[in-house]
C-alpha atoms as a PDB file:
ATOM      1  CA  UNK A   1    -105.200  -4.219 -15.103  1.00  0.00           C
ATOM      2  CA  UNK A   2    -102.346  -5.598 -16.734  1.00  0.00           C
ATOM      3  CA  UNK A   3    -101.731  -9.110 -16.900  1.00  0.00           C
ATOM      4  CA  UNK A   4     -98.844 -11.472 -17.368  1.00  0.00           C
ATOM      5  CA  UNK A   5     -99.664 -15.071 -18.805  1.00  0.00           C
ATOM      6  CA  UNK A   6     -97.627 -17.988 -18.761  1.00  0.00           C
ATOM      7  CA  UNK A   7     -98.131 -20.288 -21.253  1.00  0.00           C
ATOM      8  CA  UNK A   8     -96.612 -24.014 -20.836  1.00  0.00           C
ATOM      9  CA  UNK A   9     -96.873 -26.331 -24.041  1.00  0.00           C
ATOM     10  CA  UNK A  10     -97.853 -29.387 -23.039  1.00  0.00           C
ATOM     11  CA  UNK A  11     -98.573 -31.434 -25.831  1.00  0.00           C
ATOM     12  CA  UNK A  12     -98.607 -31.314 -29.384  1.00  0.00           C
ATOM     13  CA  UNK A  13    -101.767 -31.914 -31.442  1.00  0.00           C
ATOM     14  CA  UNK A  14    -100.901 -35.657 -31.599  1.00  0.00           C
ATOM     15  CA  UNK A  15    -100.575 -35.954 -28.009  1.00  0.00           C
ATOM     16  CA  UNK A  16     -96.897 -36.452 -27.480  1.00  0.00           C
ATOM     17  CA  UNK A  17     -95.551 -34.397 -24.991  1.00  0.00           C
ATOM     18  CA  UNK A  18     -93.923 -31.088 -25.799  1.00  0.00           C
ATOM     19  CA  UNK A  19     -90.111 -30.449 -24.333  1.00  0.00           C
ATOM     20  CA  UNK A  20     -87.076 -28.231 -24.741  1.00  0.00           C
ATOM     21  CA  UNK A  21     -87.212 -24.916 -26.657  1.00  0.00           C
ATOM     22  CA  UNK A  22     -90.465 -23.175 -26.865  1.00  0.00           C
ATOM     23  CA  UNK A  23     -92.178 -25.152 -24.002  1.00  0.00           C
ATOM     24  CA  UNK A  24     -93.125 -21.824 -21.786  1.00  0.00           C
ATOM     25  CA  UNK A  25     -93.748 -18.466 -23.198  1.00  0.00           C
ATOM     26  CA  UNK A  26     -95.031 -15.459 -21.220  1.00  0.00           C
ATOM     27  CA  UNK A  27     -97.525 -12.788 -22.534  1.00  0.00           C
ATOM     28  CA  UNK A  28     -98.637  -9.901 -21.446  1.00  0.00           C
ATOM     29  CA  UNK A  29    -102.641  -8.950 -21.212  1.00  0.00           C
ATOM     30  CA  UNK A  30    -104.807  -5.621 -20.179  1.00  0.00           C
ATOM     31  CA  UNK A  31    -108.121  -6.961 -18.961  1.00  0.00           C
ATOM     32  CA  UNK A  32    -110.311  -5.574 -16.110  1.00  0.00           C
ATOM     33  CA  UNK A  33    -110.713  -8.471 -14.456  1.00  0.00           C
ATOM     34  CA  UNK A  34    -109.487 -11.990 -14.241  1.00  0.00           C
ATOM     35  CA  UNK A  35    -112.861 -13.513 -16.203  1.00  0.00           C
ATOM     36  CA  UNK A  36    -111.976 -10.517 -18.984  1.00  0.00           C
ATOM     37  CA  UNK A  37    -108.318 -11.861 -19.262  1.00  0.00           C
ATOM     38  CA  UNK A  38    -109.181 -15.312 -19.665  1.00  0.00           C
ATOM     39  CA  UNK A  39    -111.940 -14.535 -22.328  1.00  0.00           C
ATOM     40  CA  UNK A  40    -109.622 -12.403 -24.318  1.00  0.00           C
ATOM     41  CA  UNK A  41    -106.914 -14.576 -24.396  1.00  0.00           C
ATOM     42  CA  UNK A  42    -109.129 -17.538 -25.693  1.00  0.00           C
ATOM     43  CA  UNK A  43    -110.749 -15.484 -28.188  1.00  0.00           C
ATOM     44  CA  UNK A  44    -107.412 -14.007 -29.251  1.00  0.00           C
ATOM     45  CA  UNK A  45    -105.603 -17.529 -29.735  1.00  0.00           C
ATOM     46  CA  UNK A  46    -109.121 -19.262 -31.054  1.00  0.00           C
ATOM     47  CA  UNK A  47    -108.607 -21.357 -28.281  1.00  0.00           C
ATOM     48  CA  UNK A  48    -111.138 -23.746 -26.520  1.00  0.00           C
ATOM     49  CA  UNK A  49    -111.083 -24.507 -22.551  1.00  0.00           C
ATOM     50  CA  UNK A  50    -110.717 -27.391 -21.164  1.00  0.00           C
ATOM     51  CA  UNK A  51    -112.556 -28.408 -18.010  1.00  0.00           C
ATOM     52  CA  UNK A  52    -112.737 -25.428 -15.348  1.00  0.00           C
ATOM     53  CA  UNK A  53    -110.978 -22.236 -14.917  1.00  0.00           C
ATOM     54  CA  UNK A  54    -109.180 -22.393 -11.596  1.00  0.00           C
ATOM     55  CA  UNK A  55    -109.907 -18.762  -9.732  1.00  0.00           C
ATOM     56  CA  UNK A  56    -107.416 -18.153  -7.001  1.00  0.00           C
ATOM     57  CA  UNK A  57    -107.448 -14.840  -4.903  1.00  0.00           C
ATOM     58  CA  UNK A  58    -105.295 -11.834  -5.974  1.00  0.00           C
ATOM     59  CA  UNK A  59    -106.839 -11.692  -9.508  1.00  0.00           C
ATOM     60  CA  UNK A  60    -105.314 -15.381 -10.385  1.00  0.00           C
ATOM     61  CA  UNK A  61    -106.655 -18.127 -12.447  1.00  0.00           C
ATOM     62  CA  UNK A  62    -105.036 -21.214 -14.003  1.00  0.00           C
ATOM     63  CA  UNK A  63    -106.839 -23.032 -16.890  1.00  0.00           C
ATOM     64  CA  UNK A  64    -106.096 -25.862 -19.402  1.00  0.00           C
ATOM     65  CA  UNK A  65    -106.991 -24.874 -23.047  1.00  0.00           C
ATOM     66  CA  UNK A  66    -106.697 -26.194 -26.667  1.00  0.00           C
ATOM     67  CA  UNK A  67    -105.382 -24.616 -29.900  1.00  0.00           C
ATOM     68  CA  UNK A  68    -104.239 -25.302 -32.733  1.00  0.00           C
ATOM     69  CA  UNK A  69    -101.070 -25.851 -31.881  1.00  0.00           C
ATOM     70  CA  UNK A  70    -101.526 -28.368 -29.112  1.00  0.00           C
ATOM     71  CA  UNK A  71    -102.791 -28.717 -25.300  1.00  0.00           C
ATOM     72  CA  UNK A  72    -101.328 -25.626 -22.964  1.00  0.00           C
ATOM     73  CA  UNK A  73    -101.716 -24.752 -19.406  1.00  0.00           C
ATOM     74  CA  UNK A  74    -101.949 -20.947 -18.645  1.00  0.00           C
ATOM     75  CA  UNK A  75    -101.414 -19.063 -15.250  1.00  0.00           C
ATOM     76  CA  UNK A  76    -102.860 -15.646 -15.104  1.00  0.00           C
ATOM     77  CA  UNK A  77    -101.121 -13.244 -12.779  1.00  0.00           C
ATOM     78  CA  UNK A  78    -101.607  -9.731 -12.171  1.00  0.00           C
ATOM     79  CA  UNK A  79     -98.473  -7.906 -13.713  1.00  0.00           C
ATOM     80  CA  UNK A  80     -96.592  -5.369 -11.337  1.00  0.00           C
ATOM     81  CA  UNK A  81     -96.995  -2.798 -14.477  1.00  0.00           C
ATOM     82  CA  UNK A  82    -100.481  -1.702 -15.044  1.00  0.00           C
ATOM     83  CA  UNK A  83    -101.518  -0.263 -18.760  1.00  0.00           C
ATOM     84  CA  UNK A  84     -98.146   0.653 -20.009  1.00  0.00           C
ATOM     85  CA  UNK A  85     -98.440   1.032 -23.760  1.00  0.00           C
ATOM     86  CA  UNK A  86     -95.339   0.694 -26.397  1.00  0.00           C
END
């Protein structure tokens, strides 16, 4: 299953909120489920998780993680294009 991941910068690795330009990216993500997806993307960004991953029904999760980079919020959503490879 394909899924699309927004990504919403919300602070920097000081703390200070994050605004204008690159504050929400979207990615795309093939995962069987919605446990897959969120492992994957972690391990792909060496991120950690913060507190819980928030399942919703219809293969949806949100979840708080750190990087490198900062503090993000992602929201995992099934895509309406399954598998397609470029």
């Amino acid at each position: 299953m394909r899924f699309t991941i927004e990504e919403r910068h919300l602070t920097d690795m000081d703390g200070r909120p994050v605004t204008g330009g690159h504050a929400v990216e979207f990615h795309n993500l093939d995962a069987e489920t919605i446990d897959d997806a969120v492992g994957l993307y972690v391990k792909n960004d060496a991120a950690e998780i913060l507190g819980n991953v928030l399942k919703f029904p219809g293969f949806q999760a949100v979840v708080t993680i750190r990087k490198q980079t900062g503090v993000y919020t992602l929201q995992f959503t099934p895509a309406s294009q399954q598998n397609l490879r470029a």
